[in-house]
N, C-alpha and C. Protein backbone atom coordinates (compact mmCIF):
# COMPACT_ATOMS: atom_id res chain seq x y z
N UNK A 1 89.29 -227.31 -44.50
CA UNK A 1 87.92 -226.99 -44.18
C UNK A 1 87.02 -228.13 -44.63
N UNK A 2 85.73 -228.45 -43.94
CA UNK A 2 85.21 -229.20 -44.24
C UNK A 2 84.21 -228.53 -45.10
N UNK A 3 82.66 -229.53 -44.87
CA UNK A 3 81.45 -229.07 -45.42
C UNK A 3 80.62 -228.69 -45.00
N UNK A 4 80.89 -228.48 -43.55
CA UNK A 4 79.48 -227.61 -42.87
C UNK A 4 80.11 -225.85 -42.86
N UNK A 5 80.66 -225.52 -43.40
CA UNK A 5 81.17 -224.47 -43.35
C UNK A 5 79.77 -223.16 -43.52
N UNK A 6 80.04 -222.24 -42.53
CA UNK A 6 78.89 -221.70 -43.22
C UNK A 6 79.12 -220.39 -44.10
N UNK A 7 78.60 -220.58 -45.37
CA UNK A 7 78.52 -219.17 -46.41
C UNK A 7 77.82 -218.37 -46.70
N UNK A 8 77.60 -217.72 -44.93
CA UNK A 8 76.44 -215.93 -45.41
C UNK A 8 77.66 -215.16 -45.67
N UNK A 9 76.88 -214.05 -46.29
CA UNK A 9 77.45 -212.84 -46.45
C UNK A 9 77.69 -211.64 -45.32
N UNK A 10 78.70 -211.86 -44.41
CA UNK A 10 78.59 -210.79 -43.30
C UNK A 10 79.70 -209.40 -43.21
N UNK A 11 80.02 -209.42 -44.53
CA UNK A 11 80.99 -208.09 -45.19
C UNK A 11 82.44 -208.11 -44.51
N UNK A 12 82.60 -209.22 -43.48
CA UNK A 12 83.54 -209.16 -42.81
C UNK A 12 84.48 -210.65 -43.25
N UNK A 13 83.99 -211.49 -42.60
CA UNK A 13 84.43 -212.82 -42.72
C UNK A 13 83.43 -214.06 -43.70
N UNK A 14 83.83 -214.92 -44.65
CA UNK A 14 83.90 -215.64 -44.79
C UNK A 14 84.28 -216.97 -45.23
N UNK A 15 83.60 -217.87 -45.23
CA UNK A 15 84.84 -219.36 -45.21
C UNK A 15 84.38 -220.14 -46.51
N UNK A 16 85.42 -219.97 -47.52
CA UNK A 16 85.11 -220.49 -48.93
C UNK A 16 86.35 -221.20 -49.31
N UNK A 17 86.32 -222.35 -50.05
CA UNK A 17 87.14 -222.85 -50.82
C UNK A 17 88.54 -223.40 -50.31
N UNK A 18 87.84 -223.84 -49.23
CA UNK A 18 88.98 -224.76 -48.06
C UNK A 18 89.99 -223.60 -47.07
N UNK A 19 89.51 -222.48 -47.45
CA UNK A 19 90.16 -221.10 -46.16
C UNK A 19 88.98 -220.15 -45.97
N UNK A 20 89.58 -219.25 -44.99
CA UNK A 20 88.33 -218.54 -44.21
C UNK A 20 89.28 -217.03 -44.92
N UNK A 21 88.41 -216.15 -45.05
CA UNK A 21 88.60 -215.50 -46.05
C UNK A 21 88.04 -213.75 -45.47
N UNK A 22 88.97 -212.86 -44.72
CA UNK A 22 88.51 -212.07 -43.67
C UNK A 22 88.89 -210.66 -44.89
N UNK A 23 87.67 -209.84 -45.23
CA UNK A 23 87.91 -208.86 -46.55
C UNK A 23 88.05 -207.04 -45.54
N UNK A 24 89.28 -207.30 -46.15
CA UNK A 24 90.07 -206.08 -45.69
C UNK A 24 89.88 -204.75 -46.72
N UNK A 25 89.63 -203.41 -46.17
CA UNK A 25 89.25 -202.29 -47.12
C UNK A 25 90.24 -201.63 -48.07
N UNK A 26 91.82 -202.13 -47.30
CA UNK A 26 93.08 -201.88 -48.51
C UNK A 26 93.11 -202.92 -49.60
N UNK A 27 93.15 -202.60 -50.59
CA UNK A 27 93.33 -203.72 -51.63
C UNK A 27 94.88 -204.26 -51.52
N UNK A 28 96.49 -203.62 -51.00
CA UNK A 28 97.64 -204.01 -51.21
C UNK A 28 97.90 -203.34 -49.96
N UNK A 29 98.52 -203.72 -48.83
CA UNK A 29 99.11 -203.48 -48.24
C UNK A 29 98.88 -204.05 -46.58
N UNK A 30 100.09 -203.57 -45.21
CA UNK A 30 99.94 -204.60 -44.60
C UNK A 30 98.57 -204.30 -43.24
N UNK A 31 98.24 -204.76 -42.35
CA UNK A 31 97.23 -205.26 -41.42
C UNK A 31 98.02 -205.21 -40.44
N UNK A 32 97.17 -204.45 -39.39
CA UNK A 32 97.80 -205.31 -37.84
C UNK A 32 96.81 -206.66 -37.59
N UNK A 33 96.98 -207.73 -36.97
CA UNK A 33 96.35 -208.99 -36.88
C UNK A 33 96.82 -209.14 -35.48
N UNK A 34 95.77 -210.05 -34.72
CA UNK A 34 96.06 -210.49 -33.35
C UNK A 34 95.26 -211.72 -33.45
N UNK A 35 95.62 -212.60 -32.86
CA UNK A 35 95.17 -213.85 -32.71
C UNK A 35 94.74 -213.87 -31.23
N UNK A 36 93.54 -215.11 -30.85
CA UNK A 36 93.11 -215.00 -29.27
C UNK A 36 93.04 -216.41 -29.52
N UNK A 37 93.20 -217.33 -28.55
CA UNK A 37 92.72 -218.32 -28.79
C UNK A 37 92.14 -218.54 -27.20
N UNK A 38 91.47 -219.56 -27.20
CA UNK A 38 90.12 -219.65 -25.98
C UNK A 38 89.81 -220.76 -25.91
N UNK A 39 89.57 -221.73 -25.06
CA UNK A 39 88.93 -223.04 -24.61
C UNK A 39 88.04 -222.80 -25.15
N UNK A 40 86.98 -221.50 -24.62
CA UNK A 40 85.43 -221.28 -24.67
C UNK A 40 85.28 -220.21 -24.82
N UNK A 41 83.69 -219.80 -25.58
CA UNK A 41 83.75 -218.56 -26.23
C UNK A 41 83.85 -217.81 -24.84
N UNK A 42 84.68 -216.49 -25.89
CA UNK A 42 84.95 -215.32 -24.93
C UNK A 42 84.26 -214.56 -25.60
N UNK A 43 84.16 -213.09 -24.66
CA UNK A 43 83.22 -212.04 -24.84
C UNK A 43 83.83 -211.26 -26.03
N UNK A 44 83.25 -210.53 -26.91
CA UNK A 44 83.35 -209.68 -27.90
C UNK A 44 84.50 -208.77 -27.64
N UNK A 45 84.99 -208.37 -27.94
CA UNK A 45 86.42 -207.46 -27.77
C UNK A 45 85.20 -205.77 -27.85
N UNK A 46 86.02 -204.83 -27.07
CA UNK A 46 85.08 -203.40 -27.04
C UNK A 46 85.86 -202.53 -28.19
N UNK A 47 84.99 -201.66 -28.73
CA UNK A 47 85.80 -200.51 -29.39
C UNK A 47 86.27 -201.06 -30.75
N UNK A 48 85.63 -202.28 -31.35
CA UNK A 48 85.75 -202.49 -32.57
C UNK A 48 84.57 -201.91 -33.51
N UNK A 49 84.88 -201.90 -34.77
CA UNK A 49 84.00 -201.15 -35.75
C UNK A 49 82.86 -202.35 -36.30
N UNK A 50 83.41 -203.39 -36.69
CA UNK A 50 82.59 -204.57 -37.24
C UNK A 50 83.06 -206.05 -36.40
N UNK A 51 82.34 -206.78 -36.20
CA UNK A 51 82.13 -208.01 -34.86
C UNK A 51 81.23 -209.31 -35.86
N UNK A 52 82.36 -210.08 -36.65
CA UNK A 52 81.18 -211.15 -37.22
C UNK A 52 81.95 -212.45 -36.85
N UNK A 53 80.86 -213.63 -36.22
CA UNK A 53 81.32 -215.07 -36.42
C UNK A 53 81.32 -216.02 -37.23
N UNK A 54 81.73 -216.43 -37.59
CA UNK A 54 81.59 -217.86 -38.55
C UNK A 54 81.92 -219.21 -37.78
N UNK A 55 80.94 -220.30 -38.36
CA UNK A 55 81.84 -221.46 -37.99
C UNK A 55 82.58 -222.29 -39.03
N UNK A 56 83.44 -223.12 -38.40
CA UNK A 56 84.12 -223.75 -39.54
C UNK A 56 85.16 -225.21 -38.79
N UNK A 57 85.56 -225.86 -39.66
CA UNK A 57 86.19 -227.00 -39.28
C UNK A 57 87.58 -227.54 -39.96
N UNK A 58 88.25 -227.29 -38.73
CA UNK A 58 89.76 -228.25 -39.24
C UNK A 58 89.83 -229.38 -39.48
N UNK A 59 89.95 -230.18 -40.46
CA UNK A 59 89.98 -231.47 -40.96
C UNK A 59 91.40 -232.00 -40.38
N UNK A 60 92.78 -230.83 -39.85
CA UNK A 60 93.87 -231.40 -40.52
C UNK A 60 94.31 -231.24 -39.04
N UNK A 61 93.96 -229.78 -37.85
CA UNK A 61 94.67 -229.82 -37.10
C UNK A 61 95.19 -228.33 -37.59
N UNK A 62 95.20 -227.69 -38.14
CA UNK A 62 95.84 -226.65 -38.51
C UNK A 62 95.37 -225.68 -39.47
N UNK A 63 94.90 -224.58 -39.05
CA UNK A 63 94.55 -223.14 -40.08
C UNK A 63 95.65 -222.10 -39.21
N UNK A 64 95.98 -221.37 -40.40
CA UNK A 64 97.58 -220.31 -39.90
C UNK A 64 96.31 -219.10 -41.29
N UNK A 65 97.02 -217.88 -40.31
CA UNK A 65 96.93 -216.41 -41.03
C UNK A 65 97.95 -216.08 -42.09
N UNK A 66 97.49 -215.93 -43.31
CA UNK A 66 98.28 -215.71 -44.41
C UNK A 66 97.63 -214.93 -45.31
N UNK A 67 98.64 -213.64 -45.73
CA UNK A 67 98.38 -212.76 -47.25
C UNK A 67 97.55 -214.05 -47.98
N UNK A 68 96.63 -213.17 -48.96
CA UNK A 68 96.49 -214.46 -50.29
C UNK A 68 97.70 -214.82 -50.61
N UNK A 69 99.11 -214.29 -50.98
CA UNK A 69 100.16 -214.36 -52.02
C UNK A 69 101.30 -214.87 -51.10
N UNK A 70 101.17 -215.22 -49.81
CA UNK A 70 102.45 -215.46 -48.72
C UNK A 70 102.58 -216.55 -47.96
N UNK A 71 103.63 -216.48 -47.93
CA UNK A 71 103.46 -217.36 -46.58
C UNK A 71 102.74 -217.18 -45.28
N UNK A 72 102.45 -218.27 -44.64
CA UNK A 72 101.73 -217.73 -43.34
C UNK A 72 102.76 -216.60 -42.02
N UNK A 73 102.05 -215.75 -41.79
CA UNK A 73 102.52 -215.10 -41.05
C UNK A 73 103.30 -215.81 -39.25
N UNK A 74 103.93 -215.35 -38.45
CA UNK A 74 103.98 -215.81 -37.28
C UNK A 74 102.91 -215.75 -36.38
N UNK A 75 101.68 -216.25 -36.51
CA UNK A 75 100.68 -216.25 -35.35
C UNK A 75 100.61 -217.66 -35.28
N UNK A 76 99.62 -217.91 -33.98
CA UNK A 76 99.75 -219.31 -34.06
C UNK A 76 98.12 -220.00 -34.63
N UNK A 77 98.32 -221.68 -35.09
CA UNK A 77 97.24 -221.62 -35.47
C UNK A 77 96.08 -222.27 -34.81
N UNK A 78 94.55 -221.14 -35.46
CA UNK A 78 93.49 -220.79 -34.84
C UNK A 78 92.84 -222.14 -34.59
N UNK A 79 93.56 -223.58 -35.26
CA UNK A 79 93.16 -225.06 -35.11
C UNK A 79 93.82 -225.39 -33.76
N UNK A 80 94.22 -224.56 -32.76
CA UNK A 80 94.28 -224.78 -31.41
C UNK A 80 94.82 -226.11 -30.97
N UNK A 81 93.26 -226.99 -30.65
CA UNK A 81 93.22 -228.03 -30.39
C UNK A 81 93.01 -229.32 -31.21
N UNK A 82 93.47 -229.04 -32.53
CA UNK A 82 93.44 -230.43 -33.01
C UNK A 82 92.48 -229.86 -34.05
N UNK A 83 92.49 -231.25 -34.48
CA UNK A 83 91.12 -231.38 -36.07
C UNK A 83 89.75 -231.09 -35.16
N UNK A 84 89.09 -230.53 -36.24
CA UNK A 84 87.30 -230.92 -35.23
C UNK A 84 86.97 -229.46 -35.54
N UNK A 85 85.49 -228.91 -35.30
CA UNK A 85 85.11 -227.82 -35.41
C UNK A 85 85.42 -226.07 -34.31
N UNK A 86 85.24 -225.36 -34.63
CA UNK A 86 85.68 -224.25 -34.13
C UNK A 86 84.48 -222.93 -34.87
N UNK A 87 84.44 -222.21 -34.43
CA UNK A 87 83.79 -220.87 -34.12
C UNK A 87 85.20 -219.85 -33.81
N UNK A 88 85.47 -218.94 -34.71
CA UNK A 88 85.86 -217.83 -35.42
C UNK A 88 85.17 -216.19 -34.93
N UNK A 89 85.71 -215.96 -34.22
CA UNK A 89 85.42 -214.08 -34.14
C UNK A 89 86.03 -213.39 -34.71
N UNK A 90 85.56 -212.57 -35.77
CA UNK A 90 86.72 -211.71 -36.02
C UNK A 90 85.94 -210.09 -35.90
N UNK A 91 87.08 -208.92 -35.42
CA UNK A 91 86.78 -207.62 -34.88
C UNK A 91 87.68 -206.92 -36.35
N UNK A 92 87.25 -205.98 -36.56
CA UNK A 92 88.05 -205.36 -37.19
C UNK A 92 87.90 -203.58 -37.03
N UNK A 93 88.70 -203.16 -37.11
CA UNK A 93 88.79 -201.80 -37.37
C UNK A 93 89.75 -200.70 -38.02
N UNK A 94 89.07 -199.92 -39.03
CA UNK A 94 89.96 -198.97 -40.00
C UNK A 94 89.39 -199.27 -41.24
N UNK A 95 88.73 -200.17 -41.62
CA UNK A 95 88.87 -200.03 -43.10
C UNK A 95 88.28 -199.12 -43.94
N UNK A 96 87.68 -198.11 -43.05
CA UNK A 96 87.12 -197.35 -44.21
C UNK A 96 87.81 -196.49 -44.60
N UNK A 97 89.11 -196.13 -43.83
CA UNK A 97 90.88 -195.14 -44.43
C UNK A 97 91.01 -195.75 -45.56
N UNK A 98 90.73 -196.42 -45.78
CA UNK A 98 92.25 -196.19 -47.72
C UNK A 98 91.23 -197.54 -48.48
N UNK A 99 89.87 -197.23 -48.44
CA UNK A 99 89.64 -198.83 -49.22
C UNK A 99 90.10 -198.59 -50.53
N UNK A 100 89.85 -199.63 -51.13
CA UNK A 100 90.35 -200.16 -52.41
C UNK A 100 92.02 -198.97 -52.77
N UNK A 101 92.47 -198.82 -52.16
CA UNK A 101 93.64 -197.78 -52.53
C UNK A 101 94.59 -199.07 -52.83
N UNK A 102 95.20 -198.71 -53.69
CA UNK A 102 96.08 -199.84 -54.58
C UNK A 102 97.45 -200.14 -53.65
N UNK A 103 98.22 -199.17 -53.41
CA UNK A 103 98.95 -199.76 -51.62
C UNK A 103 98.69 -198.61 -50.80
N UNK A 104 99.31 -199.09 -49.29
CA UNK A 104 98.96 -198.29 -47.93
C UNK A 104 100.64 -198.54 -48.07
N UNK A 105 101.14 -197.68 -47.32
CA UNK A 105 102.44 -197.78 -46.67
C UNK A 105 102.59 -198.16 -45.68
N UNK A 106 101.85 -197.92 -44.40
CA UNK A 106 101.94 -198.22 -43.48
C UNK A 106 100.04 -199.12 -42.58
N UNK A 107 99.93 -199.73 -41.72
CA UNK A 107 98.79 -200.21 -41.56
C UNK A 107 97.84 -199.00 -40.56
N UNK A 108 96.52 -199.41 -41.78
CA UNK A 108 96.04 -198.57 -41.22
C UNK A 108 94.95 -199.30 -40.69
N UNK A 109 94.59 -200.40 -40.77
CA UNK A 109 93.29 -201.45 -40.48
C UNK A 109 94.26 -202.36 -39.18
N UNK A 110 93.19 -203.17 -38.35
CA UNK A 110 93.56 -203.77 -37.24
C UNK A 110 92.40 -204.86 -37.08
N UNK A 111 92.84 -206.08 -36.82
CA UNK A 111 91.68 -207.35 -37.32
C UNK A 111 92.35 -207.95 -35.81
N UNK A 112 91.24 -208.05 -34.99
CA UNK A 112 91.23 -209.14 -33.73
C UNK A 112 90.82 -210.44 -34.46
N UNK A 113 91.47 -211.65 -34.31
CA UNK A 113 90.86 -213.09 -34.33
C UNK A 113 90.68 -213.78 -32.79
N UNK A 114 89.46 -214.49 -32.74
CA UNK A 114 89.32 -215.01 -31.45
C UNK A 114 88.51 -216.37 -31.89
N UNK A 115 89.34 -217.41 -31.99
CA UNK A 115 89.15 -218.51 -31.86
C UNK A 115 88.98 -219.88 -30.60
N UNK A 116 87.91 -220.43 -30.95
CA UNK A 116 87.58 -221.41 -29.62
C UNK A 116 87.01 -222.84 -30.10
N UNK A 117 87.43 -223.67 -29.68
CA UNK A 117 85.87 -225.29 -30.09
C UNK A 117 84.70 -224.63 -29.72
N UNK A 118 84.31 -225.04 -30.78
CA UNK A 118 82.60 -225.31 -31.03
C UNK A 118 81.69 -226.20 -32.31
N UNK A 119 80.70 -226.50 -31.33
CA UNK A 119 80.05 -226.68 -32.65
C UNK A 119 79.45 -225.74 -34.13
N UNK A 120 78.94 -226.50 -34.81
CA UNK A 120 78.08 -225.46 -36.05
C UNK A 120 77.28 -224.62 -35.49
N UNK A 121 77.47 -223.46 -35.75
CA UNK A 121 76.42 -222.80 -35.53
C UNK A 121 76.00 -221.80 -36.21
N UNK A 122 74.72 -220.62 -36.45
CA UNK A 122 74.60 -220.05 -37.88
C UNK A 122 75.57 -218.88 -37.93
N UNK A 123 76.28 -218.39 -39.13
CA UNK A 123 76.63 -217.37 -38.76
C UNK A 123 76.12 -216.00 -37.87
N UNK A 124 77.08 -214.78 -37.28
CA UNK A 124 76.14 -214.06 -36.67
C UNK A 124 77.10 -212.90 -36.27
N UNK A 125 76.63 -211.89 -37.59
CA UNK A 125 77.09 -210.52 -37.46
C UNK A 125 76.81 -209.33 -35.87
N UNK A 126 77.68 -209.53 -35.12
CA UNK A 126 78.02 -208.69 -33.40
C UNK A 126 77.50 -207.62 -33.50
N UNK A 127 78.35 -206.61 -34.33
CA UNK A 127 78.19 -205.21 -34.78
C UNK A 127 78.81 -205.07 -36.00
N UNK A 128 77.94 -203.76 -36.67
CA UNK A 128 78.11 -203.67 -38.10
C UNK A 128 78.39 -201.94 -38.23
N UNK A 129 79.21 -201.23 -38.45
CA UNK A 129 78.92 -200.17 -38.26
C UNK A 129 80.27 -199.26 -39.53
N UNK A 130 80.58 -200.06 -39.64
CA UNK A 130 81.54 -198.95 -40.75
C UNK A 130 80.73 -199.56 -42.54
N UNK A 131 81.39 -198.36 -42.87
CA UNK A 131 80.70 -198.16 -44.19
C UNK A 131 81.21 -199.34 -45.46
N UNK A 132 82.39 -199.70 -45.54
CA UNK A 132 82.27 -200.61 -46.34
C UNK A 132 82.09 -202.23 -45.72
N UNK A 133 81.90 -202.43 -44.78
CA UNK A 133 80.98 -203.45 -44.13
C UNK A 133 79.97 -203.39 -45.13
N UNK A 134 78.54 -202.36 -45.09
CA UNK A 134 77.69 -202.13 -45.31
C UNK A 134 77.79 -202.23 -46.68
N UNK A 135 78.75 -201.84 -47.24
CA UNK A 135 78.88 -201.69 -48.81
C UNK A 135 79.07 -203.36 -49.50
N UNK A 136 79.57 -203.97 -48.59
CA UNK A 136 79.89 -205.49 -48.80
C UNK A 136 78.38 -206.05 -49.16
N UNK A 137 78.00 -206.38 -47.84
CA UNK A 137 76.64 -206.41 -47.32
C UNK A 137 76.00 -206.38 -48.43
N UNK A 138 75.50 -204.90 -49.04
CA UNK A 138 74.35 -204.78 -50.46
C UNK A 138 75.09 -205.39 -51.33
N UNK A 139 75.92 -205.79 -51.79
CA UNK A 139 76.63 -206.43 -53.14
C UNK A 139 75.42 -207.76 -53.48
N UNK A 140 75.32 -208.15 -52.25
CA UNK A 140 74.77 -209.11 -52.31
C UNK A 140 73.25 -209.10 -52.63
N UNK A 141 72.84 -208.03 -52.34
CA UNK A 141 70.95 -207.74 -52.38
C UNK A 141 70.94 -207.25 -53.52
N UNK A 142 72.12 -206.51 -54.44
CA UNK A 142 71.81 -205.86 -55.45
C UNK A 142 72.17 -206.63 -56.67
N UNK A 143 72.72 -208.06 -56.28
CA UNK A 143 72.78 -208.84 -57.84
C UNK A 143 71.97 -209.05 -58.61
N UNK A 144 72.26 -209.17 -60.12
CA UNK A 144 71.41 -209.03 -61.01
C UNK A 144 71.07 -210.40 -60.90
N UNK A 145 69.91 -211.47 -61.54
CA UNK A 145 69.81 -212.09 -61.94
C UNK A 145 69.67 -213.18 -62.93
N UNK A 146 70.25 -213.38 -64.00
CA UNK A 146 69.76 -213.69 -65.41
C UNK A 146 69.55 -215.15 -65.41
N UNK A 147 68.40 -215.37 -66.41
CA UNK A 147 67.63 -216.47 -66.42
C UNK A 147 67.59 -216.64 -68.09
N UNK A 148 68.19 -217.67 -68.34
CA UNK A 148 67.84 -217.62 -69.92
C UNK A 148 67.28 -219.29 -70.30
N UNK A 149 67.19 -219.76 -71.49
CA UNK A 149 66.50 -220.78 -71.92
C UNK A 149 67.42 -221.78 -71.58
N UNK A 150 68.60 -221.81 -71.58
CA UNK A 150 69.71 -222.85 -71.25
C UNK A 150 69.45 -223.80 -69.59
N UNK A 151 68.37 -222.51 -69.19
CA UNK A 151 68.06 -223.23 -67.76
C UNK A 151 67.24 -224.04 -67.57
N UNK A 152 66.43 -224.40 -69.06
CA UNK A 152 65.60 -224.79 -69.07
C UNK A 152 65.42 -226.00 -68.27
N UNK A 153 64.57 -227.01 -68.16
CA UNK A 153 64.69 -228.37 -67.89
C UNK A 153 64.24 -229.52 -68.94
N UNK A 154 64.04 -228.78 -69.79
CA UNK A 154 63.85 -229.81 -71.36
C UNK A 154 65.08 -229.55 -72.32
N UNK A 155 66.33 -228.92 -71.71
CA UNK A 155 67.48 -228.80 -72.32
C UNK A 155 68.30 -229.54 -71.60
N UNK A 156 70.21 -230.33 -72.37
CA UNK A 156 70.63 -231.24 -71.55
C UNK A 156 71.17 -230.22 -70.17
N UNK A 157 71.42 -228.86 -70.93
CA UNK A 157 72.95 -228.15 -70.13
C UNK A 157 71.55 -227.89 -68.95
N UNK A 158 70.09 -227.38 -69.13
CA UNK A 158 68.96 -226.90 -67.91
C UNK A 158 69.27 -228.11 -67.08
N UNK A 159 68.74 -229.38 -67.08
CA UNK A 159 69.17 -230.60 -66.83
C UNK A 159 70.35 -230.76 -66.00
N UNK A 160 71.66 -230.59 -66.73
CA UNK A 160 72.63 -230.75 -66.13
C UNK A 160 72.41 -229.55 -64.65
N UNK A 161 72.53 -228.42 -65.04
CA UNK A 161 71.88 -227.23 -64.31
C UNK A 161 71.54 -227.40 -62.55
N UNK A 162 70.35 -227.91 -63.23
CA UNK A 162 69.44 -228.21 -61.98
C UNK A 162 70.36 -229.63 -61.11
N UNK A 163 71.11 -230.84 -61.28
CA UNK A 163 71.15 -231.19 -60.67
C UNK A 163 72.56 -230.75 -59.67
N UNK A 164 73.14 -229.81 -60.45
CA UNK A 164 74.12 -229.28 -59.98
C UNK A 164 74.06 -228.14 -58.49
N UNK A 165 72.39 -227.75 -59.17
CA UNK A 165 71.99 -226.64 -57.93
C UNK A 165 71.62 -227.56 -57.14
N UNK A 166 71.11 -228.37 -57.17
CA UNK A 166 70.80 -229.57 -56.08
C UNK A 166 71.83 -229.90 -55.37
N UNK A 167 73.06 -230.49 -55.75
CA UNK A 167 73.79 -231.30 -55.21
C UNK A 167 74.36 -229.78 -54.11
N UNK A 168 74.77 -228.35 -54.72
CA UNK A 168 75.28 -227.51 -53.68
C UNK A 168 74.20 -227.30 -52.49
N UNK A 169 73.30 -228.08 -52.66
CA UNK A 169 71.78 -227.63 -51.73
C UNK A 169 72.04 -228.84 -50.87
N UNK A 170 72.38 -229.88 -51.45
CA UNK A 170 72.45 -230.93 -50.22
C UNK A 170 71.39 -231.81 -50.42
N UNK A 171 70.75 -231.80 -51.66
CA UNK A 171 69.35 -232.55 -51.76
C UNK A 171 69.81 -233.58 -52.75
């Protein structure tokens, strides 16, 4: 992954820390997954619960679907056509059966991927409609904030601080 990657919060998909990162409502157990791949964007898949895009970029030629803990599965990968940027759909549906349940036995969630070239573009949540979507979603509006003297800018670590928030800003 490169650096234009984009990191909103859309309870579904996102792309952090050199992988794209799609949050499923079982905490242990397996997924049905489908891969699409496309010259050009295709239309939204019907009868899914949550519909979010991201963009993102292959540096290498290659992103594959994999557990955190596994090897990559047999799909093929969503880097299609080579290194260069791409736009990411992903559909999902089920997760609100068994979230956080420590294993599933059998799958009860189902994740469409639909990958195509494109350029950057902002992220952009399709449809939003199951409940821990939504629950994802506020995590984010409801963080606390703490601010203490260390942030200061007449301290070295405030100092250090600030140019650190800078540099993730791009300034």
């Amino acid at each position: 992954m490169a650096d234009d990657l984009d990191m909103s919060h859309n309870g579904l998909v996102a792309a952090t820390d050199g992988a794209i990162e799609v949050s499923t409502g079982i905490h242990t157990g397996d997924v049905r997954v489908t891969v699409e791949l496309h010259a050009q964007k295709p239309e939204p898949a019907a009868d899914w619960e949550e519909i979010a895009e991201i963009s993102w970029r292959s540096p290498s030629g290659e992103a594959f679907v994999a557990p955190p803990m596994d090897d990559p599965v047999d799909l093929p990968s969503l880097a299609f056509q080579g290194p260069g940027p791409y736009r990411l759909r992903v559909h999902a549906r089920g997760r609100d059966t068994a979230v956080d349940q420590a294993v599933v036995d059998e799958a009860v969630e189902s994740y469409l991927l639909q990958s195509w070239p494109a350029e950057h573009q902002d992220a952009l949540l399709v449809r939003a409609t199951d409940a821990y979507g939504a629950q994802l979603r506020a995590q984010d509006a409801d963080d606390t904030i703490v601010i203490d003297h260390e942030d200061s800018l007449d301290t070295q670590t405030g100092r250090e601080r600030h140019i650190l928030r800078r540099a993730e800003n791009g300034q």
